[in-house]
N, C-alpha and C. Protein backbone atom coordinates (compact mmCIF):
# COMPACT_ATOMS: atom_id res chain seq x y z
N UNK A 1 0.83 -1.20 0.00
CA UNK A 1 0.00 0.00 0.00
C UNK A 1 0.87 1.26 0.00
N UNK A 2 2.51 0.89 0.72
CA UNK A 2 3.00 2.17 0.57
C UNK A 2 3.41 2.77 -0.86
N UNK A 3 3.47 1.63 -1.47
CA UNK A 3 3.49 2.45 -3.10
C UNK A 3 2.47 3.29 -4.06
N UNK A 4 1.18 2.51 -3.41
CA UNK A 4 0.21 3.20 -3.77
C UNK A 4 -0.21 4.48 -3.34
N UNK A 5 0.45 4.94 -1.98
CA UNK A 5 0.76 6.26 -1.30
C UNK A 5 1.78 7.16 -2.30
N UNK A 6 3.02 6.50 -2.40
CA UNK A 6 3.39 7.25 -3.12
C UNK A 6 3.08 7.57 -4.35
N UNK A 7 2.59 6.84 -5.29
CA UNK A 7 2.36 7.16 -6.63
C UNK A 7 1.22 8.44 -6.94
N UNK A 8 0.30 8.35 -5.62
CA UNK A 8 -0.59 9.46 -5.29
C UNK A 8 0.11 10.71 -4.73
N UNK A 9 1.01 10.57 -4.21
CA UNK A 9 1.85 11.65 -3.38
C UNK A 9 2.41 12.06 -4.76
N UNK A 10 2.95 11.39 -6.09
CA UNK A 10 3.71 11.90 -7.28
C UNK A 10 2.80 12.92 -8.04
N UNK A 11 1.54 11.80 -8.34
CA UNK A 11 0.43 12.94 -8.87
C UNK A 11 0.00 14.13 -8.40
N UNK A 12 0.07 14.36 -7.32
CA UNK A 12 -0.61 15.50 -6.73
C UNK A 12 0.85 16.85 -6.81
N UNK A 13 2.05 16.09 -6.55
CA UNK A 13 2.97 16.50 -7.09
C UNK A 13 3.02 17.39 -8.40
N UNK A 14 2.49 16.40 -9.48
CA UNK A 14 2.65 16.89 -10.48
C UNK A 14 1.58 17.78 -11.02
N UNK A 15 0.66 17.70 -10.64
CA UNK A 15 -0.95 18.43 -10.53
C UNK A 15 -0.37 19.72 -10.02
N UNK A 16 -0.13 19.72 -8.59
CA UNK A 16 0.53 21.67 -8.37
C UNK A 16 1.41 21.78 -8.71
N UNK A 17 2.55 20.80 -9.20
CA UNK A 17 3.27 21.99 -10.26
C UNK A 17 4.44 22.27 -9.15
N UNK A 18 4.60 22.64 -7.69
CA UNK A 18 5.32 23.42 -7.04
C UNK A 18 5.40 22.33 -5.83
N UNK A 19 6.52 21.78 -6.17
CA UNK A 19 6.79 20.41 -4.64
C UNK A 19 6.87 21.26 -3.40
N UNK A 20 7.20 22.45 -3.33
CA UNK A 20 7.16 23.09 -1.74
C UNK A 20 5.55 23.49 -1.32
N UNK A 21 4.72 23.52 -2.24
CA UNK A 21 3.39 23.52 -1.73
C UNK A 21 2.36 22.61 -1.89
N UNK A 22 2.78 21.52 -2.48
CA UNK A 22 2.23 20.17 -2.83
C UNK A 22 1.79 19.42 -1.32
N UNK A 23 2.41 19.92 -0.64
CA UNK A 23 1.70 19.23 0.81
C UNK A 23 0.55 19.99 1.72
N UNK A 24 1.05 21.14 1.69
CA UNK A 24 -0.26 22.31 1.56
C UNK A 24 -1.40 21.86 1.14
N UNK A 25 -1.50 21.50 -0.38
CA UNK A 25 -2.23 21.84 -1.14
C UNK A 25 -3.07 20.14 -0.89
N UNK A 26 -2.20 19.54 -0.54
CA UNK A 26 -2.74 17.77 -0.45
C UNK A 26 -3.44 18.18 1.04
N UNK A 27 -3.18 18.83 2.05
CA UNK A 27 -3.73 18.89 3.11
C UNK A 27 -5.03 19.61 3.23
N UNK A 28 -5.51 20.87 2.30
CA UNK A 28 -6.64 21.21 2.00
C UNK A 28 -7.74 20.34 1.26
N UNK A 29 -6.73 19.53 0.21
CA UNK A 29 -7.67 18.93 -0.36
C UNK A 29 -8.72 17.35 0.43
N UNK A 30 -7.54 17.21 1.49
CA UNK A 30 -7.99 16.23 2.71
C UNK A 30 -8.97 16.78 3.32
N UNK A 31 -8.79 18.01 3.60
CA UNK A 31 -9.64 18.38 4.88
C UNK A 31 -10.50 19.40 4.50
């Protein structure tokens, strides 16, 4: 399953565009 974490962690990656706000942006989209 942890690969399947990451491969989602890549996309969302690549979706914003900007790896320093890609976790930001994964954390709004969580919550």
């Amino acid at each position: 399953w942890i690969v399947g974490v990451v491969n989602i962690y890549n996309f969302m990656d690549g979706m914003d565009g900007i790896a320093a706000t890609s976790e930001a942006d994964t954390n709004e989209r969580l919550w």
